[in-house]
PDB file of N, CA and C in Angstrom:
ATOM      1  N   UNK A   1     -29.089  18.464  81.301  1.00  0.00           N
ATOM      2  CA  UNK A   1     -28.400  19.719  81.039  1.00  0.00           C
ATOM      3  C   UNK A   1     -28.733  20.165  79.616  1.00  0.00           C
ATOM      4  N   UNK A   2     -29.243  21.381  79.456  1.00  0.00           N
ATOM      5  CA  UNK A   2     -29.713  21.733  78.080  1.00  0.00           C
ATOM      6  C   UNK A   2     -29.348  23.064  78.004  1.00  0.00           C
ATOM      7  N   UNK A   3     -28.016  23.676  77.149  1.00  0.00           N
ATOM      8  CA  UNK A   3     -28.581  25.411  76.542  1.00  0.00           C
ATOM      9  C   UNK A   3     -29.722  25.756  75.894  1.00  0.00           C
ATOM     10  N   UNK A   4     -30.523  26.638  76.426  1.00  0.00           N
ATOM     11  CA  UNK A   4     -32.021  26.498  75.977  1.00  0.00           C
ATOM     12  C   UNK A   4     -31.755  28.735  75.059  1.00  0.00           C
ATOM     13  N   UNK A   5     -32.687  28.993  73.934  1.00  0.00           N
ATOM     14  CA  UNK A   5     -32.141  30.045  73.521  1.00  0.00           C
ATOM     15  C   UNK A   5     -34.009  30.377  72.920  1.00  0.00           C
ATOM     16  N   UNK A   6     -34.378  31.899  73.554  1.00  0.00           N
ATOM     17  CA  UNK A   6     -35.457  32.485  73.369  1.00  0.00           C
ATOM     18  C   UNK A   6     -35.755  32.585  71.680  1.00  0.00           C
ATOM     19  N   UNK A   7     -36.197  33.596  71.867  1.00  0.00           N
ATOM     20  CA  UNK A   7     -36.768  34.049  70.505  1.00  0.00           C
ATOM     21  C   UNK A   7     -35.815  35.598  70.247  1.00  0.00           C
ATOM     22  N   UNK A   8     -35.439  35.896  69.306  1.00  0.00           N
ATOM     23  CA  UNK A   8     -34.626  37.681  69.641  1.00  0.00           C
ATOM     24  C   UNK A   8     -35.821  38.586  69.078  1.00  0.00           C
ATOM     25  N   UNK A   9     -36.318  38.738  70.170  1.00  0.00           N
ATOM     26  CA  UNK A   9     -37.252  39.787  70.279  1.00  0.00           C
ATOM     27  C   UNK A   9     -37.117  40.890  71.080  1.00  0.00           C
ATOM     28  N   UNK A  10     -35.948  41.014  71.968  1.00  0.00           N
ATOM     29  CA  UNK A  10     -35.781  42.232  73.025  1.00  0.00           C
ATOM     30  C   UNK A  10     -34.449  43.734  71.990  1.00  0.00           C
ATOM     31  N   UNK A  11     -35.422  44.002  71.494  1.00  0.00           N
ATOM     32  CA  UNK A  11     -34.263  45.156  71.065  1.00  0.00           C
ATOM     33  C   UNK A  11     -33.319  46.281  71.812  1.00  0.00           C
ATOM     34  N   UNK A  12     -32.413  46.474  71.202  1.00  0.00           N
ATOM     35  CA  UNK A  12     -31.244  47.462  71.910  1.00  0.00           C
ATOM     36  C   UNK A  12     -30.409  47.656  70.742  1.00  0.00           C
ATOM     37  N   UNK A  13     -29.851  49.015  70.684  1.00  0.00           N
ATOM     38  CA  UNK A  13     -28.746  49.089  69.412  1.00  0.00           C
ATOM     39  C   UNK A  13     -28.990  48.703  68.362  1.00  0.00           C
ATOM     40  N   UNK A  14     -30.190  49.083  68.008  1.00  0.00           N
ATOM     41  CA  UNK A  14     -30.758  48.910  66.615  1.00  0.00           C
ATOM     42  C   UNK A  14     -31.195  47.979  66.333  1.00  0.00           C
ATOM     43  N   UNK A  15     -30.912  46.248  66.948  1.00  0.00           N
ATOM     44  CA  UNK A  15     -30.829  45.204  66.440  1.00  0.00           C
ATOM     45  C   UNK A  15     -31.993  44.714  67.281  1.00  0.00           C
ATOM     46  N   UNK A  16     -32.579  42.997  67.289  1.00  0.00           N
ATOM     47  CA  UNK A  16     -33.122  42.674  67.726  1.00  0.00           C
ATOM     48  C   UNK A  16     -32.146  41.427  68.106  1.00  0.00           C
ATOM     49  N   UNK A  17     -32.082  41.341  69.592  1.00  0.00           N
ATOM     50  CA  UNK A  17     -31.313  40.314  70.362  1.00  0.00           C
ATOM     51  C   UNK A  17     -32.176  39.220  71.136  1.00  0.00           C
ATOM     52  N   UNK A  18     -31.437  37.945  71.374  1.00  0.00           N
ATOM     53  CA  UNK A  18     -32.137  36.706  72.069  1.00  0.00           C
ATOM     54  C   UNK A  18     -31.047  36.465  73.404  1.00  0.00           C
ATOM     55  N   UNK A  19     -31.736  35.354  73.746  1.00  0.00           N
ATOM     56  CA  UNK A  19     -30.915  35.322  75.039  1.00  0.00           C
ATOM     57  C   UNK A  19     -30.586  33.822  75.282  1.00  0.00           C
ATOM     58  N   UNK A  20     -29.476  33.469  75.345  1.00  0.00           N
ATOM     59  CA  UNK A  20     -29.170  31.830  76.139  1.00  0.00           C
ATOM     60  C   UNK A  20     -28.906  31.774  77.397  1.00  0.00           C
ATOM     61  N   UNK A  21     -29.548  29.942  77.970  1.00  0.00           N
ATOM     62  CA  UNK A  21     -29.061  30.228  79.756  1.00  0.00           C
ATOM     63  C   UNK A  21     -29.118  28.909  79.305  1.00  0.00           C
ATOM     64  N   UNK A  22     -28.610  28.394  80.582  1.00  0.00           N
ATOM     65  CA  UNK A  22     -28.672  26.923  80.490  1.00  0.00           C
ATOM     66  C   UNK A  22     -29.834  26.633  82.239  1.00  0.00           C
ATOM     67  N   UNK A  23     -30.343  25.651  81.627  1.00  0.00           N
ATOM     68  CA  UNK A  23     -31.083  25.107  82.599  1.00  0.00           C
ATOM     69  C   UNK A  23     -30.367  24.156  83.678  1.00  0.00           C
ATOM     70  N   UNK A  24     -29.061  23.802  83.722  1.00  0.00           N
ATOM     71  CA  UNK A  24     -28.303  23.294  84.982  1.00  0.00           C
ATOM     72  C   UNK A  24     -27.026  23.844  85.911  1.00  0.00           C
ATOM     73  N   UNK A  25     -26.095  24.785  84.487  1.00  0.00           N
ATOM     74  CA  UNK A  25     -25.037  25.315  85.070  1.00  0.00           C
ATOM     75  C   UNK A  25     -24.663  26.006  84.936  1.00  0.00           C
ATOM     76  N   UNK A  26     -23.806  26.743  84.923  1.00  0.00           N
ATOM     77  CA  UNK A  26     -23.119  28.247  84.508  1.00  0.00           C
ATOM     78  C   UNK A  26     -21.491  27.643  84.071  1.00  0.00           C
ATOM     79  N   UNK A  27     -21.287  26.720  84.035  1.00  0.00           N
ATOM     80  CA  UNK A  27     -19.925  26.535  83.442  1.00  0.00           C
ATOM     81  C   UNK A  27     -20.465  25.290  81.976  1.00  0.00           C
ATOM     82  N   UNK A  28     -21.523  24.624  82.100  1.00  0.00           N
ATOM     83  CA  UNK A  28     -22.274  24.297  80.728  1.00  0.00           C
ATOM     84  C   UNK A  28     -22.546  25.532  79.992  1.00  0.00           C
ATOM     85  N   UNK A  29     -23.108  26.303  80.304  1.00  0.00           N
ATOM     86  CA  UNK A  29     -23.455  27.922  79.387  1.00  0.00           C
ATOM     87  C   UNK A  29     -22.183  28.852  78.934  1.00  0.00           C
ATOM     88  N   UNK A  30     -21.334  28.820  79.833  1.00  0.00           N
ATOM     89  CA  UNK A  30     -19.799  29.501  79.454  1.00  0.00           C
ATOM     90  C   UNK A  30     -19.366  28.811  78.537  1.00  0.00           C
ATOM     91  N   UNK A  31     -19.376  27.318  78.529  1.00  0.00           N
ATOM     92  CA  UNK A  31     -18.554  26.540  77.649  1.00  0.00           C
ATOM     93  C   UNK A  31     -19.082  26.310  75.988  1.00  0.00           C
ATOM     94  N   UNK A  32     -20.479  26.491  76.407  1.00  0.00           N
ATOM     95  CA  UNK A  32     -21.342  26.786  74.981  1.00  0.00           C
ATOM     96  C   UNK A  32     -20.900  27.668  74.090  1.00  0.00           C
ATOM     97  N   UNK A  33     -20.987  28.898  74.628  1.00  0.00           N
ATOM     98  CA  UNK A  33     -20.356  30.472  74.683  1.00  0.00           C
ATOM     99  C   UNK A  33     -19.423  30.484  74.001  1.00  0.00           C
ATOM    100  N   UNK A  34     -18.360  30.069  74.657  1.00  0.00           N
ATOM    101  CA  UNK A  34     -16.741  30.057  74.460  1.00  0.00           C
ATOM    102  C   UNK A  34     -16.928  28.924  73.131  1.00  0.00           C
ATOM    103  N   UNK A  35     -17.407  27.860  72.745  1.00  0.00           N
ATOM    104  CA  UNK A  35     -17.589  27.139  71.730  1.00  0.00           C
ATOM    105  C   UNK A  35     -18.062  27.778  70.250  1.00  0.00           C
ATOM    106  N   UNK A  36     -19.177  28.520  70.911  1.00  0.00           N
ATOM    107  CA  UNK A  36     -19.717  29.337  69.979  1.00  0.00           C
ATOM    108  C   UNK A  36     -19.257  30.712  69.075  1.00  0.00           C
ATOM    109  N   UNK A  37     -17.880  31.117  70.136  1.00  0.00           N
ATOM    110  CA  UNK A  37     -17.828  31.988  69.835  1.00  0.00           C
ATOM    111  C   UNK A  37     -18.111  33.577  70.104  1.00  0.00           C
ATOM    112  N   UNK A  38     -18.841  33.106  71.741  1.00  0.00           N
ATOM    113  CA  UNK A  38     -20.066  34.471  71.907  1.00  0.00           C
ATOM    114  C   UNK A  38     -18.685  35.328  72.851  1.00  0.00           C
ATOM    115  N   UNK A  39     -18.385  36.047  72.565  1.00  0.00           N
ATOM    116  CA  UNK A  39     -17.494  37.250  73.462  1.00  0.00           C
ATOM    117  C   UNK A  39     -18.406  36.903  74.859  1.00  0.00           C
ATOM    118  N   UNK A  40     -17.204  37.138  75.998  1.00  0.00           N
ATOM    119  CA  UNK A  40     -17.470  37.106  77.243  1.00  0.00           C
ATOM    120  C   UNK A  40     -18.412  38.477  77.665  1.00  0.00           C
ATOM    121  N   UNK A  41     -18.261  39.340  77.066  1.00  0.00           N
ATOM    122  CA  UNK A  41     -18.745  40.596  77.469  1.00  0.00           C
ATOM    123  C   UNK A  41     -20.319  40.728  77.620  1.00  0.00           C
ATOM    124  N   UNK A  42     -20.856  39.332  76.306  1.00  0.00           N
ATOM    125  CA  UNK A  42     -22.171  39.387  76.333  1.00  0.00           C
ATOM    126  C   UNK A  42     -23.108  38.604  77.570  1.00  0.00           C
ATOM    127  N   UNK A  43     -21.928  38.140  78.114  1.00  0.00           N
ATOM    128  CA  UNK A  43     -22.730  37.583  79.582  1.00  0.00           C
ATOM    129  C   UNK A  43     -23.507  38.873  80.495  1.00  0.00           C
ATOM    130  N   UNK A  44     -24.704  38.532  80.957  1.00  0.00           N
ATOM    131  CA  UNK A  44     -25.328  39.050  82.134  1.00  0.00           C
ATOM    132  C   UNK A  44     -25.336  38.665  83.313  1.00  0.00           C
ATOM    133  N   UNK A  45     -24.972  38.096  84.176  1.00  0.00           N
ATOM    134  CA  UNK A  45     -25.240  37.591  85.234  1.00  0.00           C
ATOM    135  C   UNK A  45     -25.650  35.813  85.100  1.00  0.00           C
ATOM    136  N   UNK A  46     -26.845  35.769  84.443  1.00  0.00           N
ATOM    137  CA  UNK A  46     -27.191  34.456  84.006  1.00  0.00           C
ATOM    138  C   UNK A  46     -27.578  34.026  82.548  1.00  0.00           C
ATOM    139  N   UNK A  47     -27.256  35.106  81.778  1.00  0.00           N
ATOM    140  CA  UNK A  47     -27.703  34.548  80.242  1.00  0.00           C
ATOM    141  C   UNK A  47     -26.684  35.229  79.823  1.00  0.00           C
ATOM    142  N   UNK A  48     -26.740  34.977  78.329  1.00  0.00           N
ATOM    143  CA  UNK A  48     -25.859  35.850  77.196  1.00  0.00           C
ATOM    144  C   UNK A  48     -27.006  35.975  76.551  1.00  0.00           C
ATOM    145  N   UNK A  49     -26.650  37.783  76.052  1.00  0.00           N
ATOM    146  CA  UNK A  49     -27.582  38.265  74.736  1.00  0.00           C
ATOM    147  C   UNK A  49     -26.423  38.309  73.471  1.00  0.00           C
ATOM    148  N   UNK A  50     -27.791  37.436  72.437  1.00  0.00           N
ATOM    149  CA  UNK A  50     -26.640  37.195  71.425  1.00  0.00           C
ATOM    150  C   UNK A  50     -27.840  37.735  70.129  1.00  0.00           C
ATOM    151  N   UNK A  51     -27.158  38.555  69.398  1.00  0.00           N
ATOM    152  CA  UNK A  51     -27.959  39.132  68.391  1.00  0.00           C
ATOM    153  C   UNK A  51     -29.315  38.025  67.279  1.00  0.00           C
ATOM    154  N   UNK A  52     -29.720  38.319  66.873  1.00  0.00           N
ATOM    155  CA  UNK A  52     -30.902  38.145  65.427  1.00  0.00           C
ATOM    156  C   UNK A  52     -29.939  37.255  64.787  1.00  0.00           C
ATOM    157  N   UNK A  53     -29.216  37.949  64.255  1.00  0.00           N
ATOM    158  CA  UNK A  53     -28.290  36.872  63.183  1.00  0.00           C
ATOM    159  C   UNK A  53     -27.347  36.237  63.459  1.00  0.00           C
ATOM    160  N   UNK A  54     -27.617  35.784  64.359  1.00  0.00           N
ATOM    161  CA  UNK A  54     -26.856  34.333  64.775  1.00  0.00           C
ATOM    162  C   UNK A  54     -27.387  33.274  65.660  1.00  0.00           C
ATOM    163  N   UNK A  55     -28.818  33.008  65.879  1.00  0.00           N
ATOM    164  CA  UNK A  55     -29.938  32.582  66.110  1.00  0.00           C
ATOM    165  C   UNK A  55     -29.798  31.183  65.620  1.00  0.00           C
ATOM    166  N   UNK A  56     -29.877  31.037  63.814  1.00  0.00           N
ATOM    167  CA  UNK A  56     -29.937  29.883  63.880  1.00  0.00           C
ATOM    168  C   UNK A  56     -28.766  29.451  63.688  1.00  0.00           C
ATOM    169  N   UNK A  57     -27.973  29.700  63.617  1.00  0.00           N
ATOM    170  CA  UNK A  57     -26.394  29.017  63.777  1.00  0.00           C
ATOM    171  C   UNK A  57     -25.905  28.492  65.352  1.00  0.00           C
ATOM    172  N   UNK A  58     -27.036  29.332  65.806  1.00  0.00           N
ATOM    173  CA  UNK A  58     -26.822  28.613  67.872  1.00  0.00           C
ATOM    174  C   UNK A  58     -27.432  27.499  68.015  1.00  0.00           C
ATOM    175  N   UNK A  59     -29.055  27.765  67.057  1.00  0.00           N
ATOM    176  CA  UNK A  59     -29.769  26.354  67.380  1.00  0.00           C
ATOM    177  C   UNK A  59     -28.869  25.636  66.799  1.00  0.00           C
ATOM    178  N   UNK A  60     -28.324  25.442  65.006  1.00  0.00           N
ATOM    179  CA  UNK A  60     -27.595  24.262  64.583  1.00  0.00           C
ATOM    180  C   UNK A  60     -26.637  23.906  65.653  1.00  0.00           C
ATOM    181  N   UNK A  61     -25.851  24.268  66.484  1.00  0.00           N
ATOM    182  CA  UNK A  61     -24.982  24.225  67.379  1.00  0.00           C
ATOM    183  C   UNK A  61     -25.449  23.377  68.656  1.00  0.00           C
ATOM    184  N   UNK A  62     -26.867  23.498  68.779  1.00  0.00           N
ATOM    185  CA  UNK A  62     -27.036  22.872  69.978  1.00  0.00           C
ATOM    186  C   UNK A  62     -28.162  23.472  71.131  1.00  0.00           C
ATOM    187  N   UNK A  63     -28.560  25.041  70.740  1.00  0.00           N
ATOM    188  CA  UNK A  63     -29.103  25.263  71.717  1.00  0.00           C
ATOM    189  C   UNK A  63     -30.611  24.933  71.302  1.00  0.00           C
ATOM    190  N   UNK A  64     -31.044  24.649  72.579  1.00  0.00           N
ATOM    191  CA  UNK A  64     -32.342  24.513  72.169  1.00  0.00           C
ATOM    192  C   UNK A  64     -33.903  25.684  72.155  1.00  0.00           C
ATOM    193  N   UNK A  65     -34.195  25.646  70.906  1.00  0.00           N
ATOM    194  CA  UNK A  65     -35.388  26.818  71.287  1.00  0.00           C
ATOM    195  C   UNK A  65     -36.505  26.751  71.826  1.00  0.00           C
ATOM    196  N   UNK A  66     -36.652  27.985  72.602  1.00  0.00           N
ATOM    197  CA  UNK A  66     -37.929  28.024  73.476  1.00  0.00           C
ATOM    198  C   UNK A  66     -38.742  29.155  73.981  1.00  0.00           C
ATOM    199  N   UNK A  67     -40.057  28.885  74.405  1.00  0.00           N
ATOM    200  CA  UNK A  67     -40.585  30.256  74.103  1.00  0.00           C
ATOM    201  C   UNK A  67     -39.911  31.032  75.438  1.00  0.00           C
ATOM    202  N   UNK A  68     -40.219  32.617  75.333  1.00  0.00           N
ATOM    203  CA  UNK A  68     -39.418  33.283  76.799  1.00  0.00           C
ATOM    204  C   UNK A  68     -40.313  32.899  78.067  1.00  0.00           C
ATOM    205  N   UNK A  69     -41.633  32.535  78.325  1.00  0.00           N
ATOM    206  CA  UNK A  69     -41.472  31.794  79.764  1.00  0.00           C
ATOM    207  C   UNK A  69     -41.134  30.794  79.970  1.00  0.00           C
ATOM    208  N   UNK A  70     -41.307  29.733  79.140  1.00  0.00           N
ATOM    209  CA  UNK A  70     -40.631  28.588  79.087  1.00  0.00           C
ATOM    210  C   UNK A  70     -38.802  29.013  79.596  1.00  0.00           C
ATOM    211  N   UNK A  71     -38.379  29.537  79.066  1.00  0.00           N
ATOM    212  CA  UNK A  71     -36.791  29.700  78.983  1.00  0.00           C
ATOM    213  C   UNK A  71     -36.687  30.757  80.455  1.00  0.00           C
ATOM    214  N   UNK A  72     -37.522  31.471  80.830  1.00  0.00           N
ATOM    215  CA  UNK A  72     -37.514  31.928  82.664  1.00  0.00           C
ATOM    216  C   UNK A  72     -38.202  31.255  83.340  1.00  0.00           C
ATOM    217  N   UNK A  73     -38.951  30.306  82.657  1.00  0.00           N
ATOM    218  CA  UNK A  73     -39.112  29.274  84.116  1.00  0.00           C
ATOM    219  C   UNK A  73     -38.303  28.382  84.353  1.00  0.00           C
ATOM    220  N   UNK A  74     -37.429  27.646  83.281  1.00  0.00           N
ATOM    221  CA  UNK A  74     -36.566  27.307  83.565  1.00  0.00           C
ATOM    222  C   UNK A  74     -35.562  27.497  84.063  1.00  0.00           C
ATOM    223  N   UNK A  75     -35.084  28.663  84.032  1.00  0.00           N
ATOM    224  CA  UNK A  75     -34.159  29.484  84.686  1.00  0.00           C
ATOM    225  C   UNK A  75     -34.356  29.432  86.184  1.00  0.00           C
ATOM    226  N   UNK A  76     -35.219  29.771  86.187  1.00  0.00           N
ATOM    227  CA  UNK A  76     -35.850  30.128  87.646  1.00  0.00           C
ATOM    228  C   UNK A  76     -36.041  28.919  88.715  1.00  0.00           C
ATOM    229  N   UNK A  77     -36.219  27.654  88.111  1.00  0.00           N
ATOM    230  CA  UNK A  77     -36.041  26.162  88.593  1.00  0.00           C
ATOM    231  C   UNK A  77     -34.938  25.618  89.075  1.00  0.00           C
ATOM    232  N   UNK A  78     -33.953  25.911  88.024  1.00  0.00           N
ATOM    233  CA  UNK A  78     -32.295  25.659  88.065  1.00  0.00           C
ATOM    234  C   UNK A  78     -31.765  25.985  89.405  1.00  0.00           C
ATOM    235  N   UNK A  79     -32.154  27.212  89.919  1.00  0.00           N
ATOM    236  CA  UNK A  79     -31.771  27.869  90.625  1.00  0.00           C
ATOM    237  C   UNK A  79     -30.578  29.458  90.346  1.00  0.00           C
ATOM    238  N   UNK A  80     -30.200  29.494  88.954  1.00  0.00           N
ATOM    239  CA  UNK A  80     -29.886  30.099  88.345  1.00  0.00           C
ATOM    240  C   UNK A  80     -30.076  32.092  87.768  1.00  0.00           C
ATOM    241  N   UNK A  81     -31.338  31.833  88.002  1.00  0.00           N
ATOM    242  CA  UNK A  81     -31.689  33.187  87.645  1.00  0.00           C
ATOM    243  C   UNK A  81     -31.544  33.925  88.512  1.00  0.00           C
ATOM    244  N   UNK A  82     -30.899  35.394  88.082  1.00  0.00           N
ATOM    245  CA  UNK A  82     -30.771  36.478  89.310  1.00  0.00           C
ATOM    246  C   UNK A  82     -31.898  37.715  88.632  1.00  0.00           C
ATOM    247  N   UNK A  83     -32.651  37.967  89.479  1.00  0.00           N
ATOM    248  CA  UNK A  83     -33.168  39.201  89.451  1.00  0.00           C
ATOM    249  C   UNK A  83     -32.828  40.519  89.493  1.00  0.00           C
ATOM    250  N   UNK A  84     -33.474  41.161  88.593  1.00  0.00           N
ATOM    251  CA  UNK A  84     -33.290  42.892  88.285  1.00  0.00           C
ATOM    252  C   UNK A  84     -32.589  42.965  89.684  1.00  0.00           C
ATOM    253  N   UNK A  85     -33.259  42.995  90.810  1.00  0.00           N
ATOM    254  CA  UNK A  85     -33.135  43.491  92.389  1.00  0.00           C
ATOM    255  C   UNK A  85     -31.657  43.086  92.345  1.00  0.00           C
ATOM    256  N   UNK A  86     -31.199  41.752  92.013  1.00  0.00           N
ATOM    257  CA  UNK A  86     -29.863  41.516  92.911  1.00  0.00           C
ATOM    258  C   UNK A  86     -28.760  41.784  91.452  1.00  0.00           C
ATOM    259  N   UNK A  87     -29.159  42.431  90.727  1.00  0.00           N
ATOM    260  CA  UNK A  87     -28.196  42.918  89.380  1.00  0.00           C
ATOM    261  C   UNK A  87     -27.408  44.071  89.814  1.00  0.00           C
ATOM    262  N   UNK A  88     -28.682  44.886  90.292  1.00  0.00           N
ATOM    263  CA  UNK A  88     -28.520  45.919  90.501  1.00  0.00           C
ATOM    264  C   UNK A  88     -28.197  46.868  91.778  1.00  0.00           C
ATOM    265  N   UNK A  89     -27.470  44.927  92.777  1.00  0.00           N
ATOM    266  CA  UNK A  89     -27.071  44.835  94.177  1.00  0.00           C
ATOM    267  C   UNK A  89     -27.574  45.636  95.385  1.00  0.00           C
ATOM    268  N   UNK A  90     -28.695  45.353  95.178  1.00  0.00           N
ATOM    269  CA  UNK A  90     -29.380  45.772  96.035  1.00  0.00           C
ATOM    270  C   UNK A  90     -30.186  44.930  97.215  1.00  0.00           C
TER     271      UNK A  90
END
């Protein structure tokens, strides 16, 4: 079980944001979250986007960094990842 956390390279709202998932569970990744501090709101479906400046205070914390296919293939292994298609319930 590992929180694994990209690079914040996807911008929105001025900022440049990263993303955490966990590679086994969704109640390991909530509990990270909720540890960390990350507001519930920033959940997506299967990750949280968590801004630039607070990056390395996640790694000191625990998550581990990785590049973004690395961190969607893992996702995608878990069984975890939901696609654009089923976000957007279709």
């Amino acid at each position: 079980m590992t929180v694994l956390i990209d690079q914040p390279i996807w911008p929105a709202h001025g900022m440049l944001w990263a993303h955490i998932v966990s590679d086994d569970n969704l109640a390991e990744l909530h509990a990270f979250a909720a540890a960390a501090g990350i507001p519930e709101r920033a959940f997506d479906h299967d990750h949280y986007d968590v801004p630039e400046r607070r990056w390395r205070e996640l790694v000191a914390q625990g998550a581990q960094p990785v590049g973004v296919r690395e961190l969607v293939e893992r996702l995608q292994a878990s069984g975890l990842r939901v696609s654009q298609r089923e976000k957007r319930g279709l």
